[in-house]
Structures are given as C-alpha cells and as structure tokens.
Protein backbone atom coordinates (compact mmCIF):
# COMPACT_ATOMS: atom_id res chain seq x y z
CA UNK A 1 57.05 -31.15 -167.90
CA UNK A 2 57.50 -30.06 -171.03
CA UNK A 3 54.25 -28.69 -171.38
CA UNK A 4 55.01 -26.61 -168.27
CA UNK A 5 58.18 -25.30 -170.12
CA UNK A 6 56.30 -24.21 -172.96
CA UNK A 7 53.70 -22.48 -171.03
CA UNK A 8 56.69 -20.35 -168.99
CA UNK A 9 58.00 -18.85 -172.73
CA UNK A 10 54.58 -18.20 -174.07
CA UNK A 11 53.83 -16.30 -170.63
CA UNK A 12 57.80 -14.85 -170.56
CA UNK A 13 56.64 -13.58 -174.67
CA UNK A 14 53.97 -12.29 -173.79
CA UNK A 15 55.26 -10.04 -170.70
CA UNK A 16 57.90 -8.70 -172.85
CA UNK A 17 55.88 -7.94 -176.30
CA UNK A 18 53.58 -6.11 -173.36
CA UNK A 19 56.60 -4.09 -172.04
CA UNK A 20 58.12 -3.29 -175.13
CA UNK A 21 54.43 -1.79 -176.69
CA UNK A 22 54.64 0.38 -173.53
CA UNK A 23 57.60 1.84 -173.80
CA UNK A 24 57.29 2.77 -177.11
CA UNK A 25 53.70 3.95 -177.05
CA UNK A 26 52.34 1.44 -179.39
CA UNK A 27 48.54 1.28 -179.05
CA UNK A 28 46.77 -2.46 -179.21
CA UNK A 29 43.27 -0.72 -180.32
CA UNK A 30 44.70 1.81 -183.34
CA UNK A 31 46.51 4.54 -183.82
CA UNK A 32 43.81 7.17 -183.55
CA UNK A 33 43.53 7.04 -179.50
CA UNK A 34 44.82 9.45 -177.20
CA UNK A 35 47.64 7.52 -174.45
CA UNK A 36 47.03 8.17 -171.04
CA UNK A 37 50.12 9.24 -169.97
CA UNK A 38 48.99 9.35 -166.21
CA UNK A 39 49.28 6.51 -163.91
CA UNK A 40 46.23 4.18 -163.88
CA UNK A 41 43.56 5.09 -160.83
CA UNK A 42 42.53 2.31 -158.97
CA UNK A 43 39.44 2.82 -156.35
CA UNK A 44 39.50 0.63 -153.26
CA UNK A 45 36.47 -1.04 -151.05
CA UNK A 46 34.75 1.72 -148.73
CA UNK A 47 33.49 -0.20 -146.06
CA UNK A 48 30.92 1.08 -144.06
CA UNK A 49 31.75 -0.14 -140.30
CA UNK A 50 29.04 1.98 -138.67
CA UNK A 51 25.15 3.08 -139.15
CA UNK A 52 24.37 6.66 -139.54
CA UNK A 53 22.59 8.19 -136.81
CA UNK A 54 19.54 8.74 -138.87
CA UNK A 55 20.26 4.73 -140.13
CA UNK A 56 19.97 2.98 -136.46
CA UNK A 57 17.51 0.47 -135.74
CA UNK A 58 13.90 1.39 -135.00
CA UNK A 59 13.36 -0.44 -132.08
CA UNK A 60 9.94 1.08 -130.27
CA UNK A 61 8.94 1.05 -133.97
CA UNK A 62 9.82 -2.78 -134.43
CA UNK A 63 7.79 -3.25 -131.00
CA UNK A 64 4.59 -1.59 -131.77
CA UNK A 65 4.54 -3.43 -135.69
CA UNK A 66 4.88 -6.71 -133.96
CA UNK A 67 2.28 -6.04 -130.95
CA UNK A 68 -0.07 -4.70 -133.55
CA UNK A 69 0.45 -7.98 -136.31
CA UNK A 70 -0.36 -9.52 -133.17
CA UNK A 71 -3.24 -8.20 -132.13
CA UNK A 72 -4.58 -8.62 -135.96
CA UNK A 73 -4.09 -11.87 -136.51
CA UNK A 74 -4.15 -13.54 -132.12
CA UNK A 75 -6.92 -11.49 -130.85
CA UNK A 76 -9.97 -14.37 -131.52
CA UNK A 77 -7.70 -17.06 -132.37
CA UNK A 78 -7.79 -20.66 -130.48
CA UNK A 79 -5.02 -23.12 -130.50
CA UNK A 80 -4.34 -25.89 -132.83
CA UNK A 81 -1.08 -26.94 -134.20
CA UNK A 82 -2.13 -26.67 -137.94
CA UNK A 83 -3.69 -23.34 -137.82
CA UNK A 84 -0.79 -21.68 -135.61
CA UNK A 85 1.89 -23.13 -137.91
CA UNK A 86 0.33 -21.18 -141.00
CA UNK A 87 -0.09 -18.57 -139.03
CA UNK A 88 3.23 -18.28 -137.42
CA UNK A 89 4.84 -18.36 -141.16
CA UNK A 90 1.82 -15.42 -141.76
CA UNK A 91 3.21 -13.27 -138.95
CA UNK A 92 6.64 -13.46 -139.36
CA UNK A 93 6.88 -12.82 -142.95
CA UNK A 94 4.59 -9.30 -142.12
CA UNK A 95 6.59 -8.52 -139.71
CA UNK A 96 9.62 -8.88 -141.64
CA UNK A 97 8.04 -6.95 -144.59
CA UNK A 98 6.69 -4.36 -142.43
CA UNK A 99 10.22 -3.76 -140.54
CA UNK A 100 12.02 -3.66 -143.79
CA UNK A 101 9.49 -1.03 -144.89
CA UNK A 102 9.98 1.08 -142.23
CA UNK A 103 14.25 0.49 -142.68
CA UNK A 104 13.72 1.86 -146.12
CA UNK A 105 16.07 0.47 -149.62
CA UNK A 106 19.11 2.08 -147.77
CA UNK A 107 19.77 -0.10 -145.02
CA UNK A 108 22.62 -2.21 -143.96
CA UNK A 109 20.69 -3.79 -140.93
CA UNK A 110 19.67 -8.14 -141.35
CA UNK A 111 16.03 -8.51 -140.11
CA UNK A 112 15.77 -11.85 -138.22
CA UNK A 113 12.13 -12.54 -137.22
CA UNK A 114 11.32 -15.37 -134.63
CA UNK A 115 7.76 -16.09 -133.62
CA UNK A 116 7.22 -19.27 -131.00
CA UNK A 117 3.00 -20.06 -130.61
CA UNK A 118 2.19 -22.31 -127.99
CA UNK A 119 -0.56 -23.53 -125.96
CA UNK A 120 -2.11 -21.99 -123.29
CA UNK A 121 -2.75 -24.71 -120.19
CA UNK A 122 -1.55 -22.45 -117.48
CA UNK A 123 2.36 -23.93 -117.40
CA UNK A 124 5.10 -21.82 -117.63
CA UNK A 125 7.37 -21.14 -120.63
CA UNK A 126 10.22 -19.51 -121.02
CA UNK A 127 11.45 -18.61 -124.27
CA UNK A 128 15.50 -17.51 -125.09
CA UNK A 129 18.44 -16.96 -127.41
CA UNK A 130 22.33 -16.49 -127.60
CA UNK A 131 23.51 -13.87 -130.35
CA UNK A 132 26.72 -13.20 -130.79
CA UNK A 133 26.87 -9.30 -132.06
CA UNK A 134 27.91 -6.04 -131.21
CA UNK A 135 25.86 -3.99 -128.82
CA UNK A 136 26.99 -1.12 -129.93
CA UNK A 137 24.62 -1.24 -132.93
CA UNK A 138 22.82 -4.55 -133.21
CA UNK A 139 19.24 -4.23 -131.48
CA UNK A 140 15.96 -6.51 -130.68
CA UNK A 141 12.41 -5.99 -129.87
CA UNK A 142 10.02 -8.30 -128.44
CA UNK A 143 6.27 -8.56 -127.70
CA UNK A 144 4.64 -11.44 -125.54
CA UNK A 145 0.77 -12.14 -126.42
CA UNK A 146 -1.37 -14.14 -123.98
CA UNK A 147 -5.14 -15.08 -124.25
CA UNK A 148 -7.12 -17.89 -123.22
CA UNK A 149 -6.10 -20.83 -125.26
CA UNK A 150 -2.43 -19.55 -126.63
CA UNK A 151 0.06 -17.81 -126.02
CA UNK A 152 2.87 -15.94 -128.73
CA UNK A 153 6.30 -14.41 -128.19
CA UNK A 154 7.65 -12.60 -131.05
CA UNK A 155 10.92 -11.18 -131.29
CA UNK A 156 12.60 -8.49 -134.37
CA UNK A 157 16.66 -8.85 -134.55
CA UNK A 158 18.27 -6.25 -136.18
CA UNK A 159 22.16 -7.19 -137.44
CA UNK A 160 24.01 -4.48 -138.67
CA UNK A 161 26.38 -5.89 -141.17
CA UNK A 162 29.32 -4.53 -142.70
C-alpha cells in the first residue's frame, strides 16, 4: 500500500512539472528550438475495406496457371503415395508463387492453395469446402485432372483482407 501511495505522487509530480513547462514555454531539449505553437497532428488508420477495380482477383488467370502446373508436372505421372505427396507440396507451392506473381507486391488478397491427388480405380470422389467470406470480393478457381492411374483437383482461394 504504501508503495502504491508513493507511486500516485511521483505520477501526480510528474503531471504537474509537465503542465507547468507548458504553460510557460520551457523547452526539455534547450533553449535554441523553435515551440510549435500549433496543436499536435495526429494521423489515424486508413483502412482499405475494398479492392480496386484494377486490384480484383484474377480468376481465369488463376485457372489456366493451375491447369497448366498440371499438365507439367500430371501428364506421364502414375500413382503412388510417396511420389504424389512430394509432388502435391511441388504443385501447390508453384501455384502459389505463380498466383502471387501475377497479384503483383501490391495486393491485399490471401492465396490459399489446396491440391487433393488420389488414385484412379474408377470410384467416384467428390471433393468440397465451407469458406466463410464475402462474395462480393473473395474468389476461387479450380481445375480437375484425370488420367489413367490418378486423378488431381486443385483449387486457388483468393481472401481479400482488410
């Protein structure tokens, strides 16, 4: 308690040594310096709350770098789990690269990339998400591969984000 006391007049000092200085002009730094006699300016947050028209997503852009990363890396390739694991990590982090590239520095979008390789044995599969976003602005692209022995669904979110 008694510390807490002591800390209140230090504080309760201090505020009034401060007051006093600025009412009489005193300077802390030196004499020397000009006082700005003008209230402080204080800038607030700009926020950003939706893209240009020249920033919105690329999607038939997104489409045509993920069906030709496909194409690249699917077009002779045969299932196995090892091999489709690298190579899922391999395709997703081009696509992401390439999509980002094509974004430019300037962009307030979040790339999500998901890519889902399976095998081939003539079942079905059906592949989905939930997002939670705004439609006005957020936007996908997707691209299914099929051959022989696999099959690849890849899919480019872009978030726009405040």
């Amino acid at each position: 308690m008694a510390l807490r006391g002591l800390f209140k007049r230090k504080v309760s000092s201090l505020i009034l040594s401060q007051r006093r200085d600025s009412k009489s002009g005193a300077s802390s730094s030196g004499g020397d310096e000009e006082v700005n006699k003008g209230p402080t300016v204080v800038y607030e947050n700009t926020f950003q709350l939706a893209p240009k028209d020249s920033q919105k997503f690329p999607t038939k852009k997104a489409e045509d770098i993920l069906k030709n990363t496909f194409l690249t890396h699917l077009l002779d390739a045969k299932y196995n789990g090892e091999t489709c694991k690298n190579l899922t990590i391999q395709i997703t982090e081009t696509v992401k690269t390439q999509v980002k590239a094509e974004l430019g520095s300037n962009n307030r979008f979040k790339i999500v990339v998901l890519v889902i390789i399976g095998s081939n044995q003539g079942q079905g599969a059906r592949v989905a998400s939930r997002c939670l976003w705004y439609p006005q602005y957020d936007r996908f692209a997707q691209y299914e591969y099929h051959n022989e022995s696999l099959f690849a669904v890849g899919v480019v979110y872009g978030v726009y984000y405040e």
